[in-house]
N, C-alpha and C. Protein backbone atom coordinates (compact mmCIF):
# COMPACT_ATOMS: atom_id res chain seq x y z
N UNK A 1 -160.38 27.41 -31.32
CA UNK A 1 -161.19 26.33 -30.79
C UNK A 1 -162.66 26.71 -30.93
N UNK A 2 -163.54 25.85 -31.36
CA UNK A 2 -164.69 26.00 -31.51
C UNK A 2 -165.53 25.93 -30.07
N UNK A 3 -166.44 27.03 -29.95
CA UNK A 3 -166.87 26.90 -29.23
C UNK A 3 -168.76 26.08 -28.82
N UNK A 4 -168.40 25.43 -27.93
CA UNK A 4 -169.45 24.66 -27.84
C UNK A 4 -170.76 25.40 -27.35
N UNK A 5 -172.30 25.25 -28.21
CA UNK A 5 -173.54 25.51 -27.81
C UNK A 5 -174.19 25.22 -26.83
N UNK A 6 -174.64 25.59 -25.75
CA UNK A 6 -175.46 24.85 -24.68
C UNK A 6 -176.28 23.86 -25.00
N UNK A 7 -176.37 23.22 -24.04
CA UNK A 7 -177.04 22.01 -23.90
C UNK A 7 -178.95 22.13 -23.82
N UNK A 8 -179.48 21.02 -25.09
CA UNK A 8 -181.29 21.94 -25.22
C UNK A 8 -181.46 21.81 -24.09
N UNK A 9 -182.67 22.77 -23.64
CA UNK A 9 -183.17 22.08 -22.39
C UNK A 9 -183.59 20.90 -22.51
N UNK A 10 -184.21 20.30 -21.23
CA UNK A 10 -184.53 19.11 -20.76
C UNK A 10 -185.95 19.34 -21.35
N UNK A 11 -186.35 17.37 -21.81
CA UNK A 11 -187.68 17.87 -22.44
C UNK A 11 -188.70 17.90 -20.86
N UNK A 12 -189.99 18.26 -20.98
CA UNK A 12 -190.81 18.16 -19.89
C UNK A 12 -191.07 16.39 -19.32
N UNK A 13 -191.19 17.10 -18.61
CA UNK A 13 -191.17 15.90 -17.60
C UNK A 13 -192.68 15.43 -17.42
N UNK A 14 -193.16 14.77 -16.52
CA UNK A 14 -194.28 13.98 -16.73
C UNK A 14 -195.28 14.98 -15.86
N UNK A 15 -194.96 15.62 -15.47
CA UNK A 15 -195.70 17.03 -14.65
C UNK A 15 -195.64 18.20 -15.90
N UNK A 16 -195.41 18.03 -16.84
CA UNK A 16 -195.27 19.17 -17.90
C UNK A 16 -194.35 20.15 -17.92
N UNK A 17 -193.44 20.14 -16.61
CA UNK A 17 -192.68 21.13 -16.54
C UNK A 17 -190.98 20.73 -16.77
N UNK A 18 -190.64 22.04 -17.46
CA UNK A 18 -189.71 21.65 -18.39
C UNK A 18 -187.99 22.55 -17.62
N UNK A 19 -188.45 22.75 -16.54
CA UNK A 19 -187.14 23.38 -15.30
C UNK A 19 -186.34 22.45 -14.71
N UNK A 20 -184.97 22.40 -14.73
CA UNK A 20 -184.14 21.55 -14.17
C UNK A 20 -184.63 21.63 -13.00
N UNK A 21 -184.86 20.40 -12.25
CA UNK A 21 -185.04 20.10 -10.45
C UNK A 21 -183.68 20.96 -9.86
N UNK A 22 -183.66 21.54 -8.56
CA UNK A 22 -182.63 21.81 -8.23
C UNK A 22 -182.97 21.54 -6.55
N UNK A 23 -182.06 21.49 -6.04
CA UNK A 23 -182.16 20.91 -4.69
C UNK A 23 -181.37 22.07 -3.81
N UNK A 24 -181.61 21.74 -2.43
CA UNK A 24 -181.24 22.81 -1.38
C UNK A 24 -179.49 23.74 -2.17
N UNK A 25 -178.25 22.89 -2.21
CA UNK A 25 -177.25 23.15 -2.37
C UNK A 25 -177.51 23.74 -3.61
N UNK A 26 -177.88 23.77 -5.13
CA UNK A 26 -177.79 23.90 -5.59
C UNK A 26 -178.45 25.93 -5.81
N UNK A 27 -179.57 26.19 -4.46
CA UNK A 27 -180.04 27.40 -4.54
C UNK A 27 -179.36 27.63 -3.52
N UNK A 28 -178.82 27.28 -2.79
CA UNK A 28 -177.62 28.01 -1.59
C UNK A 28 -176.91 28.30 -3.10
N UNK A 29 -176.21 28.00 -3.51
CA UNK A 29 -175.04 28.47 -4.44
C UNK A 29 -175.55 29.19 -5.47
N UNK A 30 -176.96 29.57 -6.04
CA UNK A 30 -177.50 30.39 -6.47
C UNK A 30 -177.82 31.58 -5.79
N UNK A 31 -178.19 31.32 -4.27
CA UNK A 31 -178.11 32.57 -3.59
C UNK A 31 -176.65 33.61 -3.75
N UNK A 32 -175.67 32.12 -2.96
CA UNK A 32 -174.17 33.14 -3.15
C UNK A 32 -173.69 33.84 -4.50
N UNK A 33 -173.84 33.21 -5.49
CA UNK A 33 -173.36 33.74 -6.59
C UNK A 33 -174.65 34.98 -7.35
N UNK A 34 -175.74 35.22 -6.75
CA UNK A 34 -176.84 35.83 -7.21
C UNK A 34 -175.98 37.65 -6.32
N UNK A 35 -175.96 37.50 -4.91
CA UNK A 35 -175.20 38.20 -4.12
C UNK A 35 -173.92 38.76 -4.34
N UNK A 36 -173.27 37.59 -5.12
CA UNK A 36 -171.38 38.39 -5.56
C UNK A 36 -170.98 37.28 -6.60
N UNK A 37 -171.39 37.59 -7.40
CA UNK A 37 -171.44 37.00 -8.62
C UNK A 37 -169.76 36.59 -9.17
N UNK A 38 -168.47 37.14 -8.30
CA UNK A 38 -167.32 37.03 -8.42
C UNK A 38 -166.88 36.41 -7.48
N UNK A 39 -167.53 36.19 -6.65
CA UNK A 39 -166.89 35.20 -5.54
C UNK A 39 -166.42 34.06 -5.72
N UNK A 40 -164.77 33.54 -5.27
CA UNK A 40 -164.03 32.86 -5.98
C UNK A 40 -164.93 31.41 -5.34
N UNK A 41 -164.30 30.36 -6.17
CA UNK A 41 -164.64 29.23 -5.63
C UNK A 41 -164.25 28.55 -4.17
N UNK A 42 -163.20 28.81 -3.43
CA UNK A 42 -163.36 28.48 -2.43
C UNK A 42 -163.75 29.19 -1.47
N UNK A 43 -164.13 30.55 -1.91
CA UNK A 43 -165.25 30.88 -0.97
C UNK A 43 -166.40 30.65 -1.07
N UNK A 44 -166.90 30.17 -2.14
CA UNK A 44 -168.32 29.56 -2.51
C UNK A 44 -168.50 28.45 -1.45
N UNK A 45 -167.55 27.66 -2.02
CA UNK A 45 -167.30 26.05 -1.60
C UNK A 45 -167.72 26.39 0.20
N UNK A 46 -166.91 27.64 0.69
CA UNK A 46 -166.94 27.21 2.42
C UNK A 46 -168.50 28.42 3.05
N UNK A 47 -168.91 28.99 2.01
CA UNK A 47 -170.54 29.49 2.22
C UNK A 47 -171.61 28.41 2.39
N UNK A 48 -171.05 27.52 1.64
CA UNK A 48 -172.14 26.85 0.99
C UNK A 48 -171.61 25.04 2.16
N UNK A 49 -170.49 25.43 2.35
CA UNK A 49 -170.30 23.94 3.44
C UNK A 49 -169.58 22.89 2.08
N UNK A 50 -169.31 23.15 1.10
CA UNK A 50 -168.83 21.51 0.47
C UNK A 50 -167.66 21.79 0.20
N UNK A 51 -166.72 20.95 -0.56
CA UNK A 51 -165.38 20.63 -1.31
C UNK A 51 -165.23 21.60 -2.30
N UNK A 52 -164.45 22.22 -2.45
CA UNK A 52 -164.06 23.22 -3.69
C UNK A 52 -164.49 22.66 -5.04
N UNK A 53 -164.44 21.32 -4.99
CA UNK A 53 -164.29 20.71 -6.44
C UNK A 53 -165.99 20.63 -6.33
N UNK A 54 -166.74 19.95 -5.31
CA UNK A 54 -168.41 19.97 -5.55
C UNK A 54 -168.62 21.21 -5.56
N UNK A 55 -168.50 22.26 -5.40
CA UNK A 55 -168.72 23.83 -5.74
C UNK A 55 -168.64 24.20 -6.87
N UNK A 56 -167.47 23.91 -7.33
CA UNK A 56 -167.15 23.90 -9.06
C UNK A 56 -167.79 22.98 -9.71
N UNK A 57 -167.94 21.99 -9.49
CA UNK A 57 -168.65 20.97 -10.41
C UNK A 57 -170.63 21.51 -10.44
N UNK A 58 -170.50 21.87 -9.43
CA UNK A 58 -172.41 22.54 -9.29
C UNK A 58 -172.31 23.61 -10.35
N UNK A 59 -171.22 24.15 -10.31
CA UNK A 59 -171.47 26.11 -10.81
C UNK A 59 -171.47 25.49 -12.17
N UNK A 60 -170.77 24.57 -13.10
CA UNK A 60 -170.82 24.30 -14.34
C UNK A 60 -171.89 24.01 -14.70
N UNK A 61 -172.21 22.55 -14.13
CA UNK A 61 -173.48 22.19 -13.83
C UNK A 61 -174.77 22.90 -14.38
N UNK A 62 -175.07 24.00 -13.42
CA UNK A 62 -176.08 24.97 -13.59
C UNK A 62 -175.54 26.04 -14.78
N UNK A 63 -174.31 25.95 -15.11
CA UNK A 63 -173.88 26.95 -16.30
C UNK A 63 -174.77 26.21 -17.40
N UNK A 64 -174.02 24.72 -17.40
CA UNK A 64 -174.32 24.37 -18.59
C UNK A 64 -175.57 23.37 -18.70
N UNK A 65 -176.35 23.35 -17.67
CA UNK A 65 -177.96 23.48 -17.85
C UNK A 65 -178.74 24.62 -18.09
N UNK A 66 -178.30 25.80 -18.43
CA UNK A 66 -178.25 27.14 -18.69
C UNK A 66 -179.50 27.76 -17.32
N UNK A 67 -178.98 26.94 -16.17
CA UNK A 67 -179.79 27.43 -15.27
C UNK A 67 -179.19 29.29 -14.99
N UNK A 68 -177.78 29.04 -14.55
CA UNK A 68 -177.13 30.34 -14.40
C UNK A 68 -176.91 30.40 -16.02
N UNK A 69 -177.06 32.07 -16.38
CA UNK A 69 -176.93 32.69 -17.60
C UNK A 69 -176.13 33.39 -17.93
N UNK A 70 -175.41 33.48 -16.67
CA UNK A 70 -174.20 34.59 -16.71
C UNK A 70 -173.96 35.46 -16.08
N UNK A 71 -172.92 36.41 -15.90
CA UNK A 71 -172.48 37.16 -14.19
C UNK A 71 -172.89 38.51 -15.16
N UNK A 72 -172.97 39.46 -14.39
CA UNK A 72 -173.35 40.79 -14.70
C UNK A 72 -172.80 41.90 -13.58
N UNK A 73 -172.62 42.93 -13.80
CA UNK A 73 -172.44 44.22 -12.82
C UNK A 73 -173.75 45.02 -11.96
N UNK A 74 -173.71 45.14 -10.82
CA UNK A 74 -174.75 45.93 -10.51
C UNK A 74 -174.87 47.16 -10.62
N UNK A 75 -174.91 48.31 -11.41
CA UNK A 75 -174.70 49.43 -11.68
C UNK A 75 -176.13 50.55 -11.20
N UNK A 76 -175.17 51.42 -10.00
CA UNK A 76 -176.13 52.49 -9.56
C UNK A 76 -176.95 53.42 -10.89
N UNK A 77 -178.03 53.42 -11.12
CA UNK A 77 -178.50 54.28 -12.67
C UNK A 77 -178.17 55.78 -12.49
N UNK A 78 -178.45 56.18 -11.11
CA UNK A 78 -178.40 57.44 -10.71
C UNK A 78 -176.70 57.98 -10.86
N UNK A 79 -176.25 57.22 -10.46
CA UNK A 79 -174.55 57.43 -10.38
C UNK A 79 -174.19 57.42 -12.47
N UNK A 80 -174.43 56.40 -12.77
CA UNK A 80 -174.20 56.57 -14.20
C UNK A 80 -174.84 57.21 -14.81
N UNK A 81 -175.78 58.36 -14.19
CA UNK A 81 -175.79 59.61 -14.95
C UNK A 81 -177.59 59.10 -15.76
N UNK A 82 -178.29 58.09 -14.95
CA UNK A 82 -179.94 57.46 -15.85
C UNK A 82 -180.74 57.96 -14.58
N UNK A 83 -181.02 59.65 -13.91
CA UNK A 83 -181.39 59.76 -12.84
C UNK A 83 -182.91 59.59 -12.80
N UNK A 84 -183.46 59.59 -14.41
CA UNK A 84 -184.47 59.85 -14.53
C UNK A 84 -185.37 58.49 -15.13
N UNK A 85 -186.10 57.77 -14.86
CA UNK A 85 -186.78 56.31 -14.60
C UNK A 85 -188.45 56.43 -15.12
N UNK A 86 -188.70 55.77 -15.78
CA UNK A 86 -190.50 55.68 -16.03
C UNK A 86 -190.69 53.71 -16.21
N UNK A 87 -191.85 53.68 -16.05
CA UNK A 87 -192.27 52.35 -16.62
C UNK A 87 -193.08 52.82 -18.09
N UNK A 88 -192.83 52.50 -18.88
CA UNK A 88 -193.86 52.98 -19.86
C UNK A 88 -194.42 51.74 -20.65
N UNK A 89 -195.65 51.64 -20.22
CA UNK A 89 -196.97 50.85 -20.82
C UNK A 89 -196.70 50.79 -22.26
N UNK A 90 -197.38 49.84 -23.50
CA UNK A 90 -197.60 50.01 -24.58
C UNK A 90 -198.56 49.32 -24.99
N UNK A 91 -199.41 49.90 -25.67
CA UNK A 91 -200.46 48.94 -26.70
C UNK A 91 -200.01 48.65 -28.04
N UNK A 92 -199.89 47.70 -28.22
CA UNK A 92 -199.55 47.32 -29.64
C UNK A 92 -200.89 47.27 -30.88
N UNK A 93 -200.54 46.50 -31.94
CA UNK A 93 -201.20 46.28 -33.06
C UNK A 93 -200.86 45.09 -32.99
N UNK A 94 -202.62 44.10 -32.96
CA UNK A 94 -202.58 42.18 -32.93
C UNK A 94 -201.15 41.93 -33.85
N UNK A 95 -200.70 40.58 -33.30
CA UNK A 95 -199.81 39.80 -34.19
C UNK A 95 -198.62 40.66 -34.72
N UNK A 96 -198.13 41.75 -34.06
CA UNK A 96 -197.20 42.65 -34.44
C UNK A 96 -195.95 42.81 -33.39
N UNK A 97 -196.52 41.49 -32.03
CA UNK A 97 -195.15 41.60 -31.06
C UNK A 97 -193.63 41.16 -30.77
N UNK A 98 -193.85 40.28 -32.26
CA UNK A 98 -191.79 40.17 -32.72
C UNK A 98 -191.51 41.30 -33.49
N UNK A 99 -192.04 41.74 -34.46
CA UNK A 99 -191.57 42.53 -35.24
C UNK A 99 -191.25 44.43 -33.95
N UNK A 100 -192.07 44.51 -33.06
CA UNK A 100 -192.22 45.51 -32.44
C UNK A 100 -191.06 45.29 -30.88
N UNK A 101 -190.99 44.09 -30.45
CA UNK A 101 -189.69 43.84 -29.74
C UNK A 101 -188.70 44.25 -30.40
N UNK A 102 -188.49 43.53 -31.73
CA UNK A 102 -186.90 43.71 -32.51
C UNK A 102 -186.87 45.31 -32.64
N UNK A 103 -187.33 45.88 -32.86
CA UNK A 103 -187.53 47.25 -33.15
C UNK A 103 -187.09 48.09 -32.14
N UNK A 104 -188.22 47.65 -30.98
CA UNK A 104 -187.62 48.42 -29.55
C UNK A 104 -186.34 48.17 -28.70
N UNK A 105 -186.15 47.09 -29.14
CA UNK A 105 -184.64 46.16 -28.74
C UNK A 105 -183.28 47.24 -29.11
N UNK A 106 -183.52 47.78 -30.15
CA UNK A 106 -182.77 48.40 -30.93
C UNK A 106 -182.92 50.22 -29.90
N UNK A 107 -183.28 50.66 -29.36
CA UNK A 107 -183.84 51.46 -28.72
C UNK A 107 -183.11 51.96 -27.55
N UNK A 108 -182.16 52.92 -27.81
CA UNK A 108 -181.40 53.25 -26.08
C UNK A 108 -182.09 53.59 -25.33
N UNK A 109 -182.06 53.59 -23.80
CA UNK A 109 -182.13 53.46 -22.57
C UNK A 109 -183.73 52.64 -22.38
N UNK A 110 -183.87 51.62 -22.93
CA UNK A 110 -184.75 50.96 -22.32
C UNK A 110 -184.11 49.78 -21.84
N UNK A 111 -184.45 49.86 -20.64
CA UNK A 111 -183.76 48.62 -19.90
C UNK A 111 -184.19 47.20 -19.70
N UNK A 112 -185.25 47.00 -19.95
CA UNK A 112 -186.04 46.21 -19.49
C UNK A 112 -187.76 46.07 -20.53
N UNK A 113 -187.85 44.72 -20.99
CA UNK A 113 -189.16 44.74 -22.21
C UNK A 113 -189.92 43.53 -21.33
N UNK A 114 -191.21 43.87 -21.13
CA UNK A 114 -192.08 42.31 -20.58
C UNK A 114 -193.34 42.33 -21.67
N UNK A 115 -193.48 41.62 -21.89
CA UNK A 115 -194.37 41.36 -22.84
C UNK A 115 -195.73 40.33 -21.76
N UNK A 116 -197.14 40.94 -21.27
CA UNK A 116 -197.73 41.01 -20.73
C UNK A 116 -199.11 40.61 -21.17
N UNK A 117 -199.98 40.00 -20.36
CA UNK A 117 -201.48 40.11 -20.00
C UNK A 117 -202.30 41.03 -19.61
N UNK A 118 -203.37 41.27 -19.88
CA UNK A 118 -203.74 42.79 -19.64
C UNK A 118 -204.17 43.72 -19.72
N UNK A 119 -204.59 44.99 -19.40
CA UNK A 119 -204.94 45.83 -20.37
C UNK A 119 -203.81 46.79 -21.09
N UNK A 120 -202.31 46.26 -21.16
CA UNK A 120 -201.82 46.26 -21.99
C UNK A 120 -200.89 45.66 -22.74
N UNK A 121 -200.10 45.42 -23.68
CA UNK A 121 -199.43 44.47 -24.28
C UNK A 121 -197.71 44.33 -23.93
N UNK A 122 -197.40 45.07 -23.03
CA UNK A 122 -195.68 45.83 -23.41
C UNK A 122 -195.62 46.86 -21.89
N UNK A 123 -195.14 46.15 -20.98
CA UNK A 123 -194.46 46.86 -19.79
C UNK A 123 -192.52 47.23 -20.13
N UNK A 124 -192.43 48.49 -20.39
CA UNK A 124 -190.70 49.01 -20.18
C UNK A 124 -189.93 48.88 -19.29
N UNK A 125 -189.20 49.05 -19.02
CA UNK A 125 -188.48 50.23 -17.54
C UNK A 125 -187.40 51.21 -18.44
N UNK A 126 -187.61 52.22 -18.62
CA UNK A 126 -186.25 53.19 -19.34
C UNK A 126 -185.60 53.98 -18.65
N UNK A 127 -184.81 54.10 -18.34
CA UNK A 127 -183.82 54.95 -17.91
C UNK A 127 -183.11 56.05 -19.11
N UNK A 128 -183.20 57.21 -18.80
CA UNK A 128 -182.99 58.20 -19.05
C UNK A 128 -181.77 59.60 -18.26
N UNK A 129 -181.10 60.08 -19.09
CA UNK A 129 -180.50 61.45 -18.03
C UNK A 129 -181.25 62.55 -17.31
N UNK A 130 -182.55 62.85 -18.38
CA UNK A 130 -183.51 63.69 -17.46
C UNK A 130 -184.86 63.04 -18.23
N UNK A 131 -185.77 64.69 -17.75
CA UNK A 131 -187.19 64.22 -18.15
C UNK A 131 -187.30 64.62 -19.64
N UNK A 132 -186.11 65.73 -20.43
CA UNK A 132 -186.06 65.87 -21.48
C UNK A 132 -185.74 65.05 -22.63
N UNK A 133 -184.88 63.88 -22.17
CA UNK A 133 -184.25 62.77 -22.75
C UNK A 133 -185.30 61.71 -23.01
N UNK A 134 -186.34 61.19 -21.30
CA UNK A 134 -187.54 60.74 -21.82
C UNK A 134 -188.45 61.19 -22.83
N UNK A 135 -188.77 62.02 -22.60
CA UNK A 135 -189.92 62.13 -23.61
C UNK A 135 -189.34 62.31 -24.57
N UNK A 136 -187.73 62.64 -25.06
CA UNK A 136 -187.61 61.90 -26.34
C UNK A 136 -187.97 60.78 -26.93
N UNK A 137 -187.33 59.64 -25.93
CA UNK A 137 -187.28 58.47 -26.32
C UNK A 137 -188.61 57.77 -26.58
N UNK A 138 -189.81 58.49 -25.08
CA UNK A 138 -190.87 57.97 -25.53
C UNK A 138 -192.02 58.55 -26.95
N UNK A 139 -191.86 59.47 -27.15
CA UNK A 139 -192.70 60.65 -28.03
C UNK A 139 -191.96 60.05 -29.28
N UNK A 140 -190.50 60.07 -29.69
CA UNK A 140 -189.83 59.85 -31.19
C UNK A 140 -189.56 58.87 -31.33
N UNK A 141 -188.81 58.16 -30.32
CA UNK A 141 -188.30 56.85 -30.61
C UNK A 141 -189.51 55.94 -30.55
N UNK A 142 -190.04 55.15 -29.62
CA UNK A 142 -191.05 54.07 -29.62
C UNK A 142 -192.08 54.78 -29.58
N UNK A 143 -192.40 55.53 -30.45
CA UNK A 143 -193.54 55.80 -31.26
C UNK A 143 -193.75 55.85 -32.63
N UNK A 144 -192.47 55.91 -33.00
CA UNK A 144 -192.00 55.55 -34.20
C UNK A 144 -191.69 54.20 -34.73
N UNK A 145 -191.98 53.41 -33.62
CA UNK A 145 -191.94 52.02 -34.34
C UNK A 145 -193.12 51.76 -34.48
N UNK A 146 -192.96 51.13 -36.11
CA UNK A 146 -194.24 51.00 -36.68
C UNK A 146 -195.09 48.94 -35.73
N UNK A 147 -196.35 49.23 -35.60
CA UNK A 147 -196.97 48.86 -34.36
C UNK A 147 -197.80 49.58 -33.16
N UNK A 148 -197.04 50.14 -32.51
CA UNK A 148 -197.03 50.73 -31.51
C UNK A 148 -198.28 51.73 -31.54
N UNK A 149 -199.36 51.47 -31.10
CA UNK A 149 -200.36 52.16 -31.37
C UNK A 149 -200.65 53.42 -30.05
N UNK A 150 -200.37 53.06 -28.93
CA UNK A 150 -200.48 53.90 -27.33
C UNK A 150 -199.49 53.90 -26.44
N UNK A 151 -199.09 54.54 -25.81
CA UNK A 151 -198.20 54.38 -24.73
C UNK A 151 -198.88 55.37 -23.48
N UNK A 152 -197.94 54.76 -22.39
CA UNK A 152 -198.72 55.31 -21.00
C UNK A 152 -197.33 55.35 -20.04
N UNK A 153 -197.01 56.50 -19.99
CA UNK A 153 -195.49 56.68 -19.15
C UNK A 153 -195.75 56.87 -17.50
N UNK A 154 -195.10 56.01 -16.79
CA UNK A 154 -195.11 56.29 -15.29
C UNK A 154 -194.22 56.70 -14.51
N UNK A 155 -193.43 57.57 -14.38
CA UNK A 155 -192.66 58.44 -13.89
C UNK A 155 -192.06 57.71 -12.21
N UNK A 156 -190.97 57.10 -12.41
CA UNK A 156 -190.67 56.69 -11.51
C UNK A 156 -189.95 57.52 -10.55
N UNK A 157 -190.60 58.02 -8.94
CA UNK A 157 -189.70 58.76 -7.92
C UNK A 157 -189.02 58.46 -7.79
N UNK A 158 -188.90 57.03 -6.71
CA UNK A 158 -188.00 56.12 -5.85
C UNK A 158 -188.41 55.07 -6.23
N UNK A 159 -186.79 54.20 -5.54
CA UNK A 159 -186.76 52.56 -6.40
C UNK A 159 -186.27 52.10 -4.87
N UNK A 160 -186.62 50.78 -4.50
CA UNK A 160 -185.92 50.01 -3.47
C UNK A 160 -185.70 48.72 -3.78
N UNK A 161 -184.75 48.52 -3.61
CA UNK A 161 -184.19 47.29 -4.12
C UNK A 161 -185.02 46.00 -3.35
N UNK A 162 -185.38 44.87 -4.23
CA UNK A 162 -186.19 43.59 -3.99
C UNK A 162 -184.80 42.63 -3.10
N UNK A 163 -185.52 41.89 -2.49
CA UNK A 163 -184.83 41.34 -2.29
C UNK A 163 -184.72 39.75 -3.48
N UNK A 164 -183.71 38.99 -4.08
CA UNK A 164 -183.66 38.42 -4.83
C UNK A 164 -184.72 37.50 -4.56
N UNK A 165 -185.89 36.39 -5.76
CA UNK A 165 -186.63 35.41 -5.70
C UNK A 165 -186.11 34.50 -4.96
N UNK A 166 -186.81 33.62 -4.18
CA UNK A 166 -186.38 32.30 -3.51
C UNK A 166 -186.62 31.46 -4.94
N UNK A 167 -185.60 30.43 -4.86
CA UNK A 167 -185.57 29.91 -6.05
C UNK A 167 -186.23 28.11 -5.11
């Protein structure tokens, strides 16, 4: 069976903004499923106060407005053996930031790429086994992609978990 492509987004609206509206129920059930991303539907349904079937019909809904993107695992880094954490900065070379994403994309233990305003071009987060493994990755690997003109590593101590965005 072929599988079907999401739906484009919505074009912008007359305010310019181009985000599905979502209403109270719809971020209650983004909260619950943001929290336990496996939680069956009729426990959604009785978190959230509605009918099993309006629970299910929302969760598609937002699937296939590609509001929700998909369930994921929360994985301790320290426990899987990534005890060691930096943010590492980058300056690029003008007009060189697809070709230098695809590159770093390709790149183990970087977890995380923001592409920024600033005084610099390229915020990381990498996770690593130690501090020997970093400065591999940062010194050989993404320095070696061609672009990449500076980097600036920040050595992460401690992490505390955010509490999720109000949507």
């Amino acid at each position: 069976m072929d599988q079907l492509s999401p739906e484009p987004p919505p074009p912008p609206g007359p305010d310019g903004r181009s985000a599905v509206p979502l209403d109270d129920l719809d971020r209650a059930i983004i909260r619950e499923l943001r929290a336990d991303g496996r939680i069956s539907m009729r426990a959604l349904a009785e978190r959230v106060s509605v009918s099993r079937s309006n629970a299910y019909t929302r969760v598609e809904r937002l699937i296939a407005e590609g509001v929700v993107t998909g369930f994921t695992a929360q994985v301790d880094p320290v426990r899987a053996g990534l005890g060691t954490a930096a943010y590492v900065l980058v300056n690029i070379e003008q007009n060189s930031w697809r070709k230098v994403a695809a590159q770093l994309g390709k790149v183990a233990h970087i977890e995380h790429m923001a592409f920024v305003g600033g005084d610099v071009d390229l915020v990381m987060l990498v996770r690593t086994p130690d501090n020997a493994s970093l400065r591999d990755v940062v010194l050989a690997r993404i320095h070696a992609v061609e672009g990449v003109r500076a980097t600036r590593t920040w050595l992460i101590f401690d992490e505390t978990p955010a509490a999720p965005a109000d949507l």
